[in-house]
C-alpha atoms as a PDB file:
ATOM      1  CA  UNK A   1      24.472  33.060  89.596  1.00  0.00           C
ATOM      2  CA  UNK A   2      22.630  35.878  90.840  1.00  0.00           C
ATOM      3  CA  UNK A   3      24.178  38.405  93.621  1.00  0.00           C
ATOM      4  CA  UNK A   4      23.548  38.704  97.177  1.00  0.00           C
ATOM      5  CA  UNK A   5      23.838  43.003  98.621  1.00  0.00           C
ATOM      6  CA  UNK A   6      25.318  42.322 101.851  1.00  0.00           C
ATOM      7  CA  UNK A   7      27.273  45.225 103.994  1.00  0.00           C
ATOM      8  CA  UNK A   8      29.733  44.593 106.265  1.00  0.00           C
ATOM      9  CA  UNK A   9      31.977  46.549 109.233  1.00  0.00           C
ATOM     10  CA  UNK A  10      35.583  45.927 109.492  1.00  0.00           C
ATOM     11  CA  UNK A  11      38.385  47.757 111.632  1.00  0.00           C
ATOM     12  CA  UNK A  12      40.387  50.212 109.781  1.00  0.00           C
ATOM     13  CA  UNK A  13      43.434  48.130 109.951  1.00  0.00           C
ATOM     14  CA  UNK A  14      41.783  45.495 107.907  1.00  0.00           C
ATOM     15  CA  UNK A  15      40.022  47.927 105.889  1.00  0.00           C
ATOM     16  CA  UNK A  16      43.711  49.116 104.804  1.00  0.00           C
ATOM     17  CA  UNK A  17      44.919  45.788 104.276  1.00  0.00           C
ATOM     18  CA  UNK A  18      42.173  45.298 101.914  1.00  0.00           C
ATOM     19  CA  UNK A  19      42.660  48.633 100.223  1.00  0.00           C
ATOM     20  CA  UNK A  20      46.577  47.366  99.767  1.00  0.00           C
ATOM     21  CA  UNK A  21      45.580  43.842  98.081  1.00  0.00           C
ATOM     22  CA  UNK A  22      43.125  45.639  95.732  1.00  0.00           C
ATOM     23  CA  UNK A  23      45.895  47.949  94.578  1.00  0.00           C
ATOM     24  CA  UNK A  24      48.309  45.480  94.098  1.00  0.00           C
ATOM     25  CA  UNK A  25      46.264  44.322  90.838  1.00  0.00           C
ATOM     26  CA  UNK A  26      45.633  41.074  92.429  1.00  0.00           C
ATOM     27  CA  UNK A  27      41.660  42.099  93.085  1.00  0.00           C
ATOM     28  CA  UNK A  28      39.651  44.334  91.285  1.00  0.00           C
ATOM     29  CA  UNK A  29      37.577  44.671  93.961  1.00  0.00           C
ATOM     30  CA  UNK A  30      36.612  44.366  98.027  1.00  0.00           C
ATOM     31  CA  UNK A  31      34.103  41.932  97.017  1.00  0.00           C
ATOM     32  CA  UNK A  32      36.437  39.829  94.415  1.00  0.00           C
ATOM     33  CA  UNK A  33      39.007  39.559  97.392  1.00  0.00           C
ATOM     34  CA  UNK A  34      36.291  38.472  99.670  1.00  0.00           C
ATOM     35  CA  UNK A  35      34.681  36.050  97.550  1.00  0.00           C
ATOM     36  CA  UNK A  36      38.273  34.208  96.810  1.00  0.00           C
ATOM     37  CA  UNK A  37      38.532  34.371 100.815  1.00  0.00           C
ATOM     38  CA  UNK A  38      35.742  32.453 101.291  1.00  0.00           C
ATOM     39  CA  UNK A  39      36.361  30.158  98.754  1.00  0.00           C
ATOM     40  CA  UNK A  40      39.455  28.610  99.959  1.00  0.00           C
ATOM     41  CA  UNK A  41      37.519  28.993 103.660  1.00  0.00           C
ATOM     42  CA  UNK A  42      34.968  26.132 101.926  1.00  0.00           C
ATOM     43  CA  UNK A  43      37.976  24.472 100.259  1.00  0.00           C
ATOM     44  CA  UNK A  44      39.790  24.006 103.645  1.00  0.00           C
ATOM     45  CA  UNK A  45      36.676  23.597 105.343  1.00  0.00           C
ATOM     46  CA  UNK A  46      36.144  20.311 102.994  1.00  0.00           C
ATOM     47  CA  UNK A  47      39.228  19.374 102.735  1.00  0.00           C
ATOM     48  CA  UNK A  48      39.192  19.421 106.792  1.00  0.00           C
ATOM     49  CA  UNK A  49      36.046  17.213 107.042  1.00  0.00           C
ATOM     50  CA  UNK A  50      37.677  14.952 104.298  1.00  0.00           C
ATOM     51  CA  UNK A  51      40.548  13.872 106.271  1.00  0.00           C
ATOM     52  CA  UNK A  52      38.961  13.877 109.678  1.00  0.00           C
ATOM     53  CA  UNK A  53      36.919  11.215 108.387  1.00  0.00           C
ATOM     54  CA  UNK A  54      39.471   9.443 106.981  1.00  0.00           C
ATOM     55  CA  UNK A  55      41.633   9.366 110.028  1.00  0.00           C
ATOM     56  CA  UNK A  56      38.378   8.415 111.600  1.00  0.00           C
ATOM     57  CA  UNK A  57      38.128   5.453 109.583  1.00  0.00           C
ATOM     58  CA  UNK A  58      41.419   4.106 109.584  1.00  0.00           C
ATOM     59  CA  UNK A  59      41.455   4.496 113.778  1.00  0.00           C
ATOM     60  CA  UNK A  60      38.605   2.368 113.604  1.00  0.00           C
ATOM     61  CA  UNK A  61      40.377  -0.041 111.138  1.00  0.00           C
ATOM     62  CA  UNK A  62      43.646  -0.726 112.628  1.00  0.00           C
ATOM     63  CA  UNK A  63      47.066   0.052 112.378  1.00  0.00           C
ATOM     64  CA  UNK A  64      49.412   0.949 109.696  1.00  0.00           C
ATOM     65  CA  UNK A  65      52.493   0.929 108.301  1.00  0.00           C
ATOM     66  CA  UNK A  66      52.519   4.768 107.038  1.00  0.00           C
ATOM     67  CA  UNK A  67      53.125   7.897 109.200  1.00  0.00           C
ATOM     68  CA  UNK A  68      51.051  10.584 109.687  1.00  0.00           C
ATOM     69  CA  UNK A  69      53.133  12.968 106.810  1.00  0.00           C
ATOM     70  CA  UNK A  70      52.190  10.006 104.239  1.00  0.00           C
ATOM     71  CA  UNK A  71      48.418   9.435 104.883  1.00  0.00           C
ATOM     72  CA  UNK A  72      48.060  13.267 104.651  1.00  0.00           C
ATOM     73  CA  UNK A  73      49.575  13.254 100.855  1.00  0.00           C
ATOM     74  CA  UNK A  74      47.786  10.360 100.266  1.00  0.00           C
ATOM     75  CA  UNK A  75      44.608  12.065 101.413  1.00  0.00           C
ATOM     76  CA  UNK A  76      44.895  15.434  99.365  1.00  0.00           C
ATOM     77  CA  UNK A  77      46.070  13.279  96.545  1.00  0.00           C
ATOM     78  CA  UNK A  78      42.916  11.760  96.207  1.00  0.00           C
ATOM     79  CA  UNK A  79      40.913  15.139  96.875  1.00  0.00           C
ATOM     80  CA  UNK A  80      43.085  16.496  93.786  1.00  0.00           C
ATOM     81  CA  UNK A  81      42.226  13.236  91.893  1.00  0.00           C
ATOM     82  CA  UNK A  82      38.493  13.503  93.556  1.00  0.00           C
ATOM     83  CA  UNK A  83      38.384  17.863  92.533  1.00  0.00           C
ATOM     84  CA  UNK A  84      37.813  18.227  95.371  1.00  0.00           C
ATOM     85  CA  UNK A  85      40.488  20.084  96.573  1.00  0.00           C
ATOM     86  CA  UNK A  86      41.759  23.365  94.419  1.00  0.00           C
ATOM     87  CA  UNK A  87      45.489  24.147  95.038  1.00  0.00           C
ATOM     88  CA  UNK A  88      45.598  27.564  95.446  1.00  0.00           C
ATOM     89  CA  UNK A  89      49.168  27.893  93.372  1.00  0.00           C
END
């Protein structure tokens, strides 16, 4: 996939936070730590939209039986099954 130049301004306090995850071998690079940020921003972001609907659709459906804790797993267990949702362990 072909790269994108961008530039971008950040405080120094985030510019040293940065600096810190880079050294700690995690990221090679600015750019590799910002890439995996936004990532699991489009992840979440997906994930979000997934179960919004879903709770949208089962308002509009009735009641149930389950709690709130149990339609969650339910609903990232079927991202997971889906890939649609990465875990980020």
């Amino acid at each position: 996939m072909p790269m994108v130049k961008k530039t971008y301004s950040i405080t120094e306090k985030l510019d040293h936070y940065v600096k810190e995850r880079v050294e700690s071998g995690e990221y090679a690079t600015d750019s590799e730590y910002l890439r995996e940020l936004i990532r699991r921003d489009q992840s979440d972001n997906k994930e979000i939209a997934y179960i919004r609907a879903r709770l949208i659709k089962a308002e509009e459906s009735g009641f149930t039986d389950q709690t709130k804790e149990e339609m969650l797993a339910e609903f990232k267990a079927e991202l997971k099954d889906d890939g649609k949702l990465q875990t980020n362990s």
